[in-house]
C-alpha atoms as a PDB file:
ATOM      1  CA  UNK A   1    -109.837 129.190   8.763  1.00  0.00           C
ATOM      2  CA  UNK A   2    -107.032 130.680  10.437  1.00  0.00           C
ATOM      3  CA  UNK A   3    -107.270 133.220  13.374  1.00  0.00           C
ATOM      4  CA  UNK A   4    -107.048 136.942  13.664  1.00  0.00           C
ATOM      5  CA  UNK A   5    -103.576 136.817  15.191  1.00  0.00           C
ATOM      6  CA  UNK A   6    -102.253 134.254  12.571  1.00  0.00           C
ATOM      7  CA  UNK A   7    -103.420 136.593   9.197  1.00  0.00           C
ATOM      8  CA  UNK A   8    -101.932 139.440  11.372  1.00  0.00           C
ATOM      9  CA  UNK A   9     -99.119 138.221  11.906  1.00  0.00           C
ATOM     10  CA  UNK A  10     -98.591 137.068   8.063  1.00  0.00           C
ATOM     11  CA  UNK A  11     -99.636 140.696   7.362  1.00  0.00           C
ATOM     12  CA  UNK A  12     -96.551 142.180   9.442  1.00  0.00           C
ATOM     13  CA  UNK A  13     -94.591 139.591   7.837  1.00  0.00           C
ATOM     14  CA  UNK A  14     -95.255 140.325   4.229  1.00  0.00           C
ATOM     15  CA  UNK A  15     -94.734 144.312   4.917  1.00  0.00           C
ATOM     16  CA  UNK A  16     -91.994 143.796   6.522  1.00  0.00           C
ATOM     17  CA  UNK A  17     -90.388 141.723   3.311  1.00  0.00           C
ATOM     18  CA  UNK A  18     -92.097 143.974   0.581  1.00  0.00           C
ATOM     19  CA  UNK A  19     -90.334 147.161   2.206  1.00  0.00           C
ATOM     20  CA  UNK A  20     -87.265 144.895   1.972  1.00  0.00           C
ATOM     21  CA  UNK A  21     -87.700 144.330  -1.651  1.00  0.00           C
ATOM     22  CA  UNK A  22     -88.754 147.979  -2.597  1.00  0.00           C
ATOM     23  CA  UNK A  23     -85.435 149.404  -0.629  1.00  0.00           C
ATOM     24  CA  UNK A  24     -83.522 146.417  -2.894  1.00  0.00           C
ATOM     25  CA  UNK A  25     -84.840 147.699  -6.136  1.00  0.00           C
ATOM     26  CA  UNK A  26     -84.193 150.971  -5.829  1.00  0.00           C
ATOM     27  CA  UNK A  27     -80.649 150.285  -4.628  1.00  0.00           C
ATOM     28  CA  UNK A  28     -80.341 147.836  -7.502  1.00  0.00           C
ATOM     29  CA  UNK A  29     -81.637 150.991 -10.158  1.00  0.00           C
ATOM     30  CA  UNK A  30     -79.259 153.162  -8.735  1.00  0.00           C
ATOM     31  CA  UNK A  31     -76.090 150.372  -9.655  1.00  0.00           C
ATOM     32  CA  UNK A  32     -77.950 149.830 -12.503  1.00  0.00           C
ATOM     33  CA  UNK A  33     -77.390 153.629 -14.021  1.00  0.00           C
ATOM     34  CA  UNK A  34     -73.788 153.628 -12.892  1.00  0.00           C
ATOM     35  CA  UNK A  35     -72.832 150.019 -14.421  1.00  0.00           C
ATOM     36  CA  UNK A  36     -74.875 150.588 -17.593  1.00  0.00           C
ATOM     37  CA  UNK A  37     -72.733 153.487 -17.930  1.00  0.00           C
ATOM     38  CA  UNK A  38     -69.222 151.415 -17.514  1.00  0.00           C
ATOM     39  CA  UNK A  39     -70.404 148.768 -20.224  1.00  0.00           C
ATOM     40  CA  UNK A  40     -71.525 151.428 -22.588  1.00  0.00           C
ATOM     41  CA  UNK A  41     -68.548 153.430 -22.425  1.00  0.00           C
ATOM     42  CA  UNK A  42     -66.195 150.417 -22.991  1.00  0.00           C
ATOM     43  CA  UNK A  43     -68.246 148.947 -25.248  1.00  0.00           C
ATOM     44  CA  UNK A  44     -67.161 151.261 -28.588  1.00  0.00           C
ATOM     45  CA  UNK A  45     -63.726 151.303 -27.374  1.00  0.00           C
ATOM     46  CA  UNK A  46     -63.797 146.908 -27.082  1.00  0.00           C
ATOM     47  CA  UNK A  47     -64.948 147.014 -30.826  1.00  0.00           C
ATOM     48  CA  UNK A  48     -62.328 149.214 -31.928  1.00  0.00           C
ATOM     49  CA  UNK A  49     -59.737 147.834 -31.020  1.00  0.00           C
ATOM     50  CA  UNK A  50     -60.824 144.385 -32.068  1.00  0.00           C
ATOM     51  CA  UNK A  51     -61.188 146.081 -35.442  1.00  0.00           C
ATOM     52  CA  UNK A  52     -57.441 147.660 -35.518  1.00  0.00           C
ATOM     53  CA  UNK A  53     -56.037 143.980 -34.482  1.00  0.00           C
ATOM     54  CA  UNK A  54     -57.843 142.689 -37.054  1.00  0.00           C
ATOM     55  CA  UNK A  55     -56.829 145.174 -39.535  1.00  0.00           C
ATOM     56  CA  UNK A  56     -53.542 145.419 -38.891  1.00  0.00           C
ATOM     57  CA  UNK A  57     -52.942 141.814 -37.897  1.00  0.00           C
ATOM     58  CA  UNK A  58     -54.478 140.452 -41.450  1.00  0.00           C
ATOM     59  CA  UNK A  59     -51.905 138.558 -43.117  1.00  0.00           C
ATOM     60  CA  UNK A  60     -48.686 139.834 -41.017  1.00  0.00           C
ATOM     61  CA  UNK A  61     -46.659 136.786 -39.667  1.00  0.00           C
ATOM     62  CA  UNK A  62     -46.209 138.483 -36.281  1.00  0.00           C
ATOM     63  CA  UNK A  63     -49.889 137.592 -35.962  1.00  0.00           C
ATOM     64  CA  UNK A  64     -50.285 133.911 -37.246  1.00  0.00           C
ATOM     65  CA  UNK A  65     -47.270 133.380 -35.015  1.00  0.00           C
ATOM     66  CA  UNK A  66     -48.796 134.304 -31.982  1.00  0.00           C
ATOM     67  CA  UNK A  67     -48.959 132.174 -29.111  1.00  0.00           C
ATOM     68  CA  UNK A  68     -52.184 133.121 -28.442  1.00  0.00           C
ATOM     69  CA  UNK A  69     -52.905 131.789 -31.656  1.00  0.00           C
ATOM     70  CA  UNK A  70     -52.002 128.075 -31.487  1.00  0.00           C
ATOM     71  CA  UNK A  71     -54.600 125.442 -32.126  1.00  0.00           C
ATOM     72  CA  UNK A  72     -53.609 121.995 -30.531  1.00  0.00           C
ATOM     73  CA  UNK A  73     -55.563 119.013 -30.034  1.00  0.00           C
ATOM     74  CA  UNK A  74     -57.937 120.027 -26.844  1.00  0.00           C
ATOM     75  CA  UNK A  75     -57.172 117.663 -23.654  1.00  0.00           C
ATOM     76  CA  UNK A  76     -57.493 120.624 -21.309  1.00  0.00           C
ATOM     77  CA  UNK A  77     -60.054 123.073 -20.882  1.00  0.00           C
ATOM     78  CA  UNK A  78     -60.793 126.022 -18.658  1.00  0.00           C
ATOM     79  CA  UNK A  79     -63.831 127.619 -18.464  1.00  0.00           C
ATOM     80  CA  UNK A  80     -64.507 131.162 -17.209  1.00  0.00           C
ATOM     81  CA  UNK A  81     -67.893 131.794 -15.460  1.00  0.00           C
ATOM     82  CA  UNK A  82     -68.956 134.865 -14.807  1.00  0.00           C
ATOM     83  CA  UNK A  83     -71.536 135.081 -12.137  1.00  0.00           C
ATOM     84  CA  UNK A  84     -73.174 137.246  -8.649  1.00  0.00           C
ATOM     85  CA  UNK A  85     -71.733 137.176  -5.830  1.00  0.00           C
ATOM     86  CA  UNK A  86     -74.950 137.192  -4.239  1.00  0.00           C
ATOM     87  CA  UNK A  87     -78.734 135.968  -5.472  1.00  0.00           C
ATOM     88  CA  UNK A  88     -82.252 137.510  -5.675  1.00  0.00           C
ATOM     89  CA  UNK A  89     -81.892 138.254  -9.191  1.00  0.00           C
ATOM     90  CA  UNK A  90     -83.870 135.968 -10.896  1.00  0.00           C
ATOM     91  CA  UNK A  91     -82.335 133.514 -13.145  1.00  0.00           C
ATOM     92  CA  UNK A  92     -79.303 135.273 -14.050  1.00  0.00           C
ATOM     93  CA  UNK A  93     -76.954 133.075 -12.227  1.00  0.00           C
ATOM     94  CA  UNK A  94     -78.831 129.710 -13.043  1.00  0.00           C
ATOM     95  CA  UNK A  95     -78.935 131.034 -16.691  1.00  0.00           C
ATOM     96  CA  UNK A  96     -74.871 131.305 -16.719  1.00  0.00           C
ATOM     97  CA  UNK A  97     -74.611 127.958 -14.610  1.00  0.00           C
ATOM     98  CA  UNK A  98     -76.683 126.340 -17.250  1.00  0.00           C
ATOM     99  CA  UNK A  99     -75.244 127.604 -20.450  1.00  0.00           C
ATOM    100  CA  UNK A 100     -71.539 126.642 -18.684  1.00  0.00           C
ATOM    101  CA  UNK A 101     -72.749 123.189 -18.316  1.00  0.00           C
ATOM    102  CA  UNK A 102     -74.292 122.561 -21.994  1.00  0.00           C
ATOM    103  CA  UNK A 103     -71.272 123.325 -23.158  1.00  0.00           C
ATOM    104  CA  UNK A 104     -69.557 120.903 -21.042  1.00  0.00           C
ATOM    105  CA  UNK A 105     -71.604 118.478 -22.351  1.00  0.00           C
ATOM    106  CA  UNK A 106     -72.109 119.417 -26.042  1.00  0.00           C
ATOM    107  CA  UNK A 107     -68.222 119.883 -26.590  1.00  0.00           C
ATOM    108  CA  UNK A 108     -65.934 118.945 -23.622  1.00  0.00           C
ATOM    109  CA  UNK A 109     -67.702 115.853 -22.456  1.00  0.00           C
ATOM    110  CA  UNK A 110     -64.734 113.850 -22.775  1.00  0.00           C
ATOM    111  CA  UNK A 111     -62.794 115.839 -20.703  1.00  0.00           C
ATOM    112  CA  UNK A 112     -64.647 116.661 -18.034  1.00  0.00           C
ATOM    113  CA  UNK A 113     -64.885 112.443 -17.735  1.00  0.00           C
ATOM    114  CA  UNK A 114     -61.255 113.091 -17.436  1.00  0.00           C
ATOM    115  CA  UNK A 115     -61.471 115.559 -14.969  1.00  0.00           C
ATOM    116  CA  UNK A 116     -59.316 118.031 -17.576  1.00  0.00           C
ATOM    117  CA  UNK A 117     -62.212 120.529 -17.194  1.00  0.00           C
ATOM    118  CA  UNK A 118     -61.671 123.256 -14.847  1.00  0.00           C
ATOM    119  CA  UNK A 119     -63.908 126.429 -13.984  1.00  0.00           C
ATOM    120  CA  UNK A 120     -62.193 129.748 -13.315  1.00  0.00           C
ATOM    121  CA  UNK A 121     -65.518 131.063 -10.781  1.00  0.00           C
ATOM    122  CA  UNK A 122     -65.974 135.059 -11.260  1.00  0.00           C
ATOM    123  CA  UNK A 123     -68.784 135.308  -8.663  1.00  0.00           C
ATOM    124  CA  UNK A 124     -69.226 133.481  -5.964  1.00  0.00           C
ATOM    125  CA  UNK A 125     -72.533 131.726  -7.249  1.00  0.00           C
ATOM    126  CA  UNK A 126     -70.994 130.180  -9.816  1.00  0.00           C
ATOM    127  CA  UNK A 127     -68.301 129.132  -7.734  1.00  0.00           C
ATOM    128  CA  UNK A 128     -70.423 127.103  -5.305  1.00  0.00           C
ATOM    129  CA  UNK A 129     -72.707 125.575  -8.160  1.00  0.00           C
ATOM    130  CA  UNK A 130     -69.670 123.666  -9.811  1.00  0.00           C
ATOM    131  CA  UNK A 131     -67.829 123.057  -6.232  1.00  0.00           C
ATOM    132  CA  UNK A 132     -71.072 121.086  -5.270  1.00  0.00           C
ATOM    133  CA  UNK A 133     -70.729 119.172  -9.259  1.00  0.00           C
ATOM    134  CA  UNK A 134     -67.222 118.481  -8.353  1.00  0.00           C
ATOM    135  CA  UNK A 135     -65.555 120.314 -11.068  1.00  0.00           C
ATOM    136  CA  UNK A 136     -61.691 121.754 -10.631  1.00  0.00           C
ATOM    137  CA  UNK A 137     -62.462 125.479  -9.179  1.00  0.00           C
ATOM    138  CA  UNK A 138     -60.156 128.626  -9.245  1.00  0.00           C
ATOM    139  CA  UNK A 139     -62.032 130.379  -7.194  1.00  0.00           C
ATOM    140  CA  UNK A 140     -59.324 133.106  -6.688  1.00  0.00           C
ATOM    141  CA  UNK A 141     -61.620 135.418  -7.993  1.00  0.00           C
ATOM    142  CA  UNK A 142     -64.830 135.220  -6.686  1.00  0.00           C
ATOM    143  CA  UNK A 143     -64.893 138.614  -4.941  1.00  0.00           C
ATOM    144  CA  UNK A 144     -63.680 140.750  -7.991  1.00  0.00           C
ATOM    145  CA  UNK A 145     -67.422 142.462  -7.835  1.00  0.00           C
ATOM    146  CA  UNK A 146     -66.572 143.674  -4.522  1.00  0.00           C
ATOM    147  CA  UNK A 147     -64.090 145.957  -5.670  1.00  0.00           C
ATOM    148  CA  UNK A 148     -64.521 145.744  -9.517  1.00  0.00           C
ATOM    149  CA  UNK A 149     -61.709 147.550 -11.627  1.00  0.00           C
ATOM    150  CA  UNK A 150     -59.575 146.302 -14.642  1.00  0.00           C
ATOM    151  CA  UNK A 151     -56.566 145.652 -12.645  1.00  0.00           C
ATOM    152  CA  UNK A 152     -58.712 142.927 -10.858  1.00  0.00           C
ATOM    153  CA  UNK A 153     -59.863 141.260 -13.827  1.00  0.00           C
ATOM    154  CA  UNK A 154     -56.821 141.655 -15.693  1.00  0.00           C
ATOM    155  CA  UNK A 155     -54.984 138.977 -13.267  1.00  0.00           C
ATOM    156  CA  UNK A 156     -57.343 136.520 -14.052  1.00  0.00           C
ATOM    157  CA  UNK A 157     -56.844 137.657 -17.947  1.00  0.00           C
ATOM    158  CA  UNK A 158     -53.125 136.912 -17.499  1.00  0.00           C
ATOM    159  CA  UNK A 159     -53.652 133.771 -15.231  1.00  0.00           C
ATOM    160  CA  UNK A 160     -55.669 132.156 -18.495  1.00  0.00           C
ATOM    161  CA  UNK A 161     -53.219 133.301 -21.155  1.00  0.00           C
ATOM    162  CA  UNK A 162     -50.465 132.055 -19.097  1.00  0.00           C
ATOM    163  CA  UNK A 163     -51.821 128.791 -18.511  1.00  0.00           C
ATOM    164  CA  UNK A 164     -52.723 128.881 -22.509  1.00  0.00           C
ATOM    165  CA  UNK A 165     -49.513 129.708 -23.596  1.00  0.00           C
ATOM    166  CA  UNK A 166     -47.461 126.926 -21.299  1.00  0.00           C
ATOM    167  CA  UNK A 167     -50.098 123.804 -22.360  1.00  0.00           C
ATOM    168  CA  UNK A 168     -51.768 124.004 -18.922  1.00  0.00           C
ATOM    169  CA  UNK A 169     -55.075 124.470 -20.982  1.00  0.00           C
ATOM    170  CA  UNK A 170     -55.824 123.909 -24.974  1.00  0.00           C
ATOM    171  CA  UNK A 171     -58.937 125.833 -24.715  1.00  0.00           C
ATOM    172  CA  UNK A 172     -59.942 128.440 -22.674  1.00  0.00           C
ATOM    173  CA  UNK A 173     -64.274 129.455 -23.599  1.00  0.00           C
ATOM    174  CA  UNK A 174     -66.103 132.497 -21.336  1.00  0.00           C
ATOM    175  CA  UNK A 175     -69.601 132.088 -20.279  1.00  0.00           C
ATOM    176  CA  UNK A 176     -71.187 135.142 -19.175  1.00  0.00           C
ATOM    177  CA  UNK A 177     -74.667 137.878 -19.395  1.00  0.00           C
ATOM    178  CA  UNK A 178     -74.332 140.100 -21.675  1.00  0.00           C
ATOM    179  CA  UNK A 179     -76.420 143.155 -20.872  1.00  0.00           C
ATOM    180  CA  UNK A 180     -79.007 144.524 -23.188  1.00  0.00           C
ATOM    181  CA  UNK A 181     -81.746 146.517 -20.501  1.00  0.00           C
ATOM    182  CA  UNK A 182     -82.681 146.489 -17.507  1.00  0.00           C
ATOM    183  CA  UNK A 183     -85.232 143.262 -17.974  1.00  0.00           C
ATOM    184  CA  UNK A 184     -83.387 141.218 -20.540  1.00  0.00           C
ATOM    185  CA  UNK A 185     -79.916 139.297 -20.466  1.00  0.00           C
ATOM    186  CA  UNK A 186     -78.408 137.020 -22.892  1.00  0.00           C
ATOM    187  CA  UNK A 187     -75.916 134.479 -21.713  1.00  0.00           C
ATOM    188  CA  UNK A 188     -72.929 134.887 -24.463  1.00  0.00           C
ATOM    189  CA  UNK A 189     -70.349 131.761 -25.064  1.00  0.00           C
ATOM    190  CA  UNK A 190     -66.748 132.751 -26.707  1.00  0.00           C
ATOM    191  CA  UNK A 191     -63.864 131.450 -27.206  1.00  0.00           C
ATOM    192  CA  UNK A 192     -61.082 133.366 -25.882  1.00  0.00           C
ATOM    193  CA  UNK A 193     -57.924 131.074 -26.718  1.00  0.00           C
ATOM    194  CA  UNK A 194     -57.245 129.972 -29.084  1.00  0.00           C
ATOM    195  CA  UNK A 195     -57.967 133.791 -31.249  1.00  0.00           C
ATOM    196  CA  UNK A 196     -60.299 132.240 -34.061  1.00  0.00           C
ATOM    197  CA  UNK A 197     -58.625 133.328 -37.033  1.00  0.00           C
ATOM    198  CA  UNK A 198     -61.299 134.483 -39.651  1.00  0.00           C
ATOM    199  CA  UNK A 199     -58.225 136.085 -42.442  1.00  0.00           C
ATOM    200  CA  UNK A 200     -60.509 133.804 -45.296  1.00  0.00           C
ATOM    201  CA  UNK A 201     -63.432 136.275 -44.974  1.00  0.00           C
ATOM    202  CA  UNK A 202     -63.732 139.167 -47.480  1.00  0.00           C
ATOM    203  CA  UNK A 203     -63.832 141.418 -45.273  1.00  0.00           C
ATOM    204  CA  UNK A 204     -60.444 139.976 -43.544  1.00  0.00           C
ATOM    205  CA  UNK A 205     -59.219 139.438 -47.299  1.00  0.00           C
ATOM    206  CA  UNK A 206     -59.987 143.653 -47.589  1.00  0.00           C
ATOM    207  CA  UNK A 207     -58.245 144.111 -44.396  1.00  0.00           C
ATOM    208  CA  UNK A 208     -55.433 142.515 -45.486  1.00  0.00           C
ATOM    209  CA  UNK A 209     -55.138 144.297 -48.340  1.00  0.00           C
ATOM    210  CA  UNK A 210     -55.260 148.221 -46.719  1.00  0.00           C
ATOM    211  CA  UNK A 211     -53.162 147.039 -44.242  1.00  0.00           C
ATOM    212  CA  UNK A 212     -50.315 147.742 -46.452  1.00  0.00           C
ATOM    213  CA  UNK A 213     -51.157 151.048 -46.354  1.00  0.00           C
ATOM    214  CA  UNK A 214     -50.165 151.672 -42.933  1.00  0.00           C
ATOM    215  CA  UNK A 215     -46.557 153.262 -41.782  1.00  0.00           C
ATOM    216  CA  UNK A 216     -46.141 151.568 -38.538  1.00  0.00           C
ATOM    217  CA  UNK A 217     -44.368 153.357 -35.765  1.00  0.00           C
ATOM    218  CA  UNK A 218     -42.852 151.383 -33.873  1.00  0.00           C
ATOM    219  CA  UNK A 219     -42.804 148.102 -35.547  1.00  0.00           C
ATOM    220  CA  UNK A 220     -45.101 146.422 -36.990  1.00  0.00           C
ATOM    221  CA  UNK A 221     -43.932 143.557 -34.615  1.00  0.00           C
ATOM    222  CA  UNK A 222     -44.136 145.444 -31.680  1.00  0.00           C
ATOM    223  CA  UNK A 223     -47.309 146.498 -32.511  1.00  0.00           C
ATOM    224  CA  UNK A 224     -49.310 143.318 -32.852  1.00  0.00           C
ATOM    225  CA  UNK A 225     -47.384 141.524 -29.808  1.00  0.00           C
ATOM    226  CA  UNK A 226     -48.723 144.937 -27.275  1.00  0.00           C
ATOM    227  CA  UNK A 227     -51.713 144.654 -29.665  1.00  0.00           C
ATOM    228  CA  UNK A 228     -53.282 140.878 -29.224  1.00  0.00           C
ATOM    229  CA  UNK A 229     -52.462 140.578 -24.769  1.00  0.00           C
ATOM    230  CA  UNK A 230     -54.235 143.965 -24.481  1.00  0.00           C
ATOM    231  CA  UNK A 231     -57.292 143.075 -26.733  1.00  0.00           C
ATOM    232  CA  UNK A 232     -57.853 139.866 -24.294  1.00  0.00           C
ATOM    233  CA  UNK A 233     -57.443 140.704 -21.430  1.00  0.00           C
ATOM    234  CA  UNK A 234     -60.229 143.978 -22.590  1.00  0.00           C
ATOM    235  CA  UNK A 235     -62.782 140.893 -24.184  1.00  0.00           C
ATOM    236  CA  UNK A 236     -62.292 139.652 -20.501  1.00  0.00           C
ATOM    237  CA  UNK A 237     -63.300 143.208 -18.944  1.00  0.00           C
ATOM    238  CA  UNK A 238     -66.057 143.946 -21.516  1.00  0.00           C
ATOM    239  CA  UNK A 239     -67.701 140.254 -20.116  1.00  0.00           C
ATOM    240  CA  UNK A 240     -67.444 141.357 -16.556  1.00  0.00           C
ATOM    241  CA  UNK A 241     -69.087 144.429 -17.214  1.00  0.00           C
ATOM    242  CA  UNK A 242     -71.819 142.906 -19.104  1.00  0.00           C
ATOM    243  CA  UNK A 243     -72.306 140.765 -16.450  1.00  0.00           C
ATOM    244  CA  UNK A 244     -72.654 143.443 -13.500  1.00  0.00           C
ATOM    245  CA  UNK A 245     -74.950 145.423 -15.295  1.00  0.00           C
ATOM    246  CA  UNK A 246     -77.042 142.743 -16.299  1.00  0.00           C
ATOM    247  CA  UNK A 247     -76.725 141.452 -13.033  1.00  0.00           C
ATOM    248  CA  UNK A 248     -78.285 144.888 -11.302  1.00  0.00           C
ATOM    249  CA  UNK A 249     -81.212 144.840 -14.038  1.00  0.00           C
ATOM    250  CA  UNK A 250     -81.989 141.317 -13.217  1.00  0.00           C
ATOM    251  CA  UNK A 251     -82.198 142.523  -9.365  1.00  0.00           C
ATOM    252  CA  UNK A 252     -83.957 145.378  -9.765  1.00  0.00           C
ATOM    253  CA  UNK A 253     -86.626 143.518 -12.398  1.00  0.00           C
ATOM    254  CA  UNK A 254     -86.827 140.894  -9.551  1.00  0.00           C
ATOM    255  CA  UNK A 255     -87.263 142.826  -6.649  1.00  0.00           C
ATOM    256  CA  UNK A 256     -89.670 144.734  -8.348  1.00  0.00           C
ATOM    257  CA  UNK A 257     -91.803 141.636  -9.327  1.00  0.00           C
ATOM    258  CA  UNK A 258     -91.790 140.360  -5.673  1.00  0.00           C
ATOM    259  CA  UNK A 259     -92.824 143.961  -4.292  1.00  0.00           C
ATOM    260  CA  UNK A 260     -95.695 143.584  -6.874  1.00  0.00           C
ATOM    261  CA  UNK A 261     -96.807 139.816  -5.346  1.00  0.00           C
ATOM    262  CA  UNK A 262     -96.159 141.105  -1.963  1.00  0.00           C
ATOM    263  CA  UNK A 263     -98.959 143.822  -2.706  1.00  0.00           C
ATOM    264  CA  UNK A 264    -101.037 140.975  -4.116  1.00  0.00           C
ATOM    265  CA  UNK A 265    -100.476 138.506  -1.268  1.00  0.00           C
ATOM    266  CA  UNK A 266    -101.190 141.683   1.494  1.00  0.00           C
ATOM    267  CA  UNK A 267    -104.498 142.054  -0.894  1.00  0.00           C
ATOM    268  CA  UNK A 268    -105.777 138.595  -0.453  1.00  0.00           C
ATOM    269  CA  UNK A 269    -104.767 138.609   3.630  1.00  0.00           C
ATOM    270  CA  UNK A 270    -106.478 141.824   4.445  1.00  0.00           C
ATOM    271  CA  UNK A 271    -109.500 140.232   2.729  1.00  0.00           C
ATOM    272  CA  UNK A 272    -110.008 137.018   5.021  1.00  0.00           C
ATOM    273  CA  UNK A 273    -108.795 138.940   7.930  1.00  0.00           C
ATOM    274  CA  UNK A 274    -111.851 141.531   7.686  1.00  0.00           C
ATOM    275  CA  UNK A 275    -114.028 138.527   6.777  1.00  0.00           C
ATOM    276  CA  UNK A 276    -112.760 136.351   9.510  1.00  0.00           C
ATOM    277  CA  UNK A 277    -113.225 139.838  11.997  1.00  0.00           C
ATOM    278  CA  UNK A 278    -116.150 139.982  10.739  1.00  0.00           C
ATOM    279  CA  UNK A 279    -117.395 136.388  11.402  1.00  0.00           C
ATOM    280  CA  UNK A 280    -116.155 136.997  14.586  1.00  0.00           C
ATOM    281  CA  UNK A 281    -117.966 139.918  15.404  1.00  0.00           C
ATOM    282  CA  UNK A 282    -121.331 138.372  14.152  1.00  0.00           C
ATOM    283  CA  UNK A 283    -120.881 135.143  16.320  1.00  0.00           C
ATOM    284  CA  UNK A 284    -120.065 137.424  19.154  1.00  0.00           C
ATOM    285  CA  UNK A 285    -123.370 139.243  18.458  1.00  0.00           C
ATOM    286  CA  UNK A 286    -125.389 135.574  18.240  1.00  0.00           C
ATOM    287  CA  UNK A 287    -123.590 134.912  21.611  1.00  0.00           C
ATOM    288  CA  UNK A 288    -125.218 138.178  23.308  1.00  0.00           C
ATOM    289  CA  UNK A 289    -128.180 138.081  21.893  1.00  0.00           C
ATOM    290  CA  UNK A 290    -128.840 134.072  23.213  1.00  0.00           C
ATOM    291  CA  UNK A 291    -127.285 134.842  26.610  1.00  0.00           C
ATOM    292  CA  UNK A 292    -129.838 137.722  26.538  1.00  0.00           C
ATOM    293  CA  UNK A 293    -132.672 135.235  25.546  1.00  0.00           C
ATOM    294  CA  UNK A 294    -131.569 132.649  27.926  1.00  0.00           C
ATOM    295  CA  UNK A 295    -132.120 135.559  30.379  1.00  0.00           C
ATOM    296  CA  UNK A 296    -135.194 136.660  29.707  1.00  0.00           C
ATOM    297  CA  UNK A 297    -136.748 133.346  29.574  1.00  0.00           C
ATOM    298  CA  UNK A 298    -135.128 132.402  32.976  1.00  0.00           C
ATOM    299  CA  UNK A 299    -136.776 135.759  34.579  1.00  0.00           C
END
């Protein structure tokens, strides 16, 4: 059994570390209510405008001509991660890290025995997971979190399209958590380049129709090529998002379990320290009361 100064000590040492955790969560609820806000206000504005490209993009050659557009025979692939910069939030980052690496394996095997695979790290977790699997990692921006905005992510928007556009990479796929509350996350998978063309649905087929219906002002043209960059480089943003607010509500629904065991563990401690006190106190009392014995016997 250990002593009264060890199960003290451990006592101190799990206060200490559940005040740490309760100060986490609450700092982690109050990002929380000011990134769930971000996501939901982009979110209708995302879908919209995904709707109007489709719309007005069904069945116009601007469109099917778009770079962006171009299916070739996949040799090189970049994959965008989006993770934490830092941990104690559960399994969101291991979640991502997984998902990123099925894929691999499920559709880019080949390449990635090629080395053609390369991982563009948002978050510096994800970063060091495939640097220590030896992948190819852009890890230009790993602190975007620490001043998020959409001029940040935009660069790394542009840096993929680029590299899509010039044959640096035939595929480019984003892994990321998309937020739904505080406690759950689902890791998404997309394809960002090539666009997936989808003009053989009916509802595509219905688009295409109304879309003559439009007077476009300026040109058609003009619209579609300001239309399809801008629409990317916002699926990009609307990922990031996700991922910092699901990020916060993973923190803040692990900090608050570990506050919770903390209380448990403090529980359980306080219990064998008052029994071992106790035990302590009674063979203290045994001691007296034979030394008090041995006394009376000897006089």
């Amino acid at each position: 059994m250990a002593s009264l100064k060890e199960v003290r000590a451990r006592i101190s040492s799990i206060n200490s570390t559940q005040q740490i955790t309760k100060a986490m969560k609450m700092v982690a609820a109050a990002k929380l209510r000011r990134a769930q806000d971000n996501i939901t206000q982009l979110r209708p504005y995302a879908q919209k405008l995904g709707q109007m490209l489709s719309t007005v993009s069904a069945g116009a050659e601007t469109a099917q001509e778009s770079p962006y557009k171009h299916v070739r025979s996949i040799d090189r692939v970049l994959l965008i991660v989006v993770t934490s910069d830092r941990g104690l939030c559960g399994a969101f980052n291991t979640n991502a890290i997984k998902a990123a690496l099925s894929l691999i394996e499920e559709k880019y095997a080949s390449q990635a025995r090629s080395g053609n695979v390369e991982i563009m790290a948002i978050g510096k977790k994800g970063a060091e997971a495939f640097q220590r699997r030896g992948f190819k990692v852009n890890t230009t921006y790993v602190d975007t979190f620490g001043s998020l905005s959409f001029a940040n992510v935009r660069l790394a928007a542009e840096e993929a399209m680029a590299g899509f556009v010039s044959g640096s990479y035939d595929v480019v796929e984003l892994v990321y958590n998309e937020f739904k509350n505080a406690a759950v996350q689902i890791v998404q998978t997309e394809q960002m380049l090539p666009i997936v063309s989808a003009s053989s649905t009916p509802v595509n087929q219905a688009a295409a129709s109304s879309a003559m219906n439009y007077i476009f002002e300026p040109s058609e043209e003009e619209i579609i090529t300001e239309l399809i960059p801008k629409t990317l480089k916002i699926q990009l943003y609307k990922a990031v998002l996700d991922s910092n607010a699901a990020e916060h509500g993973a923190r803040m629904t692990a900090m608050d379990k570990a506050t919770d065991n903390a209380g448990e563990l403090l529980k359980a401690l306080r219990l064998v320290y008052n029994r071992t006190r106790q035990a302590a106190i009674t063979t203290e009392i045994l001691e007296i009361v034979g030394g008090a014995e041995a006394l009376a016997s000897a006089a």
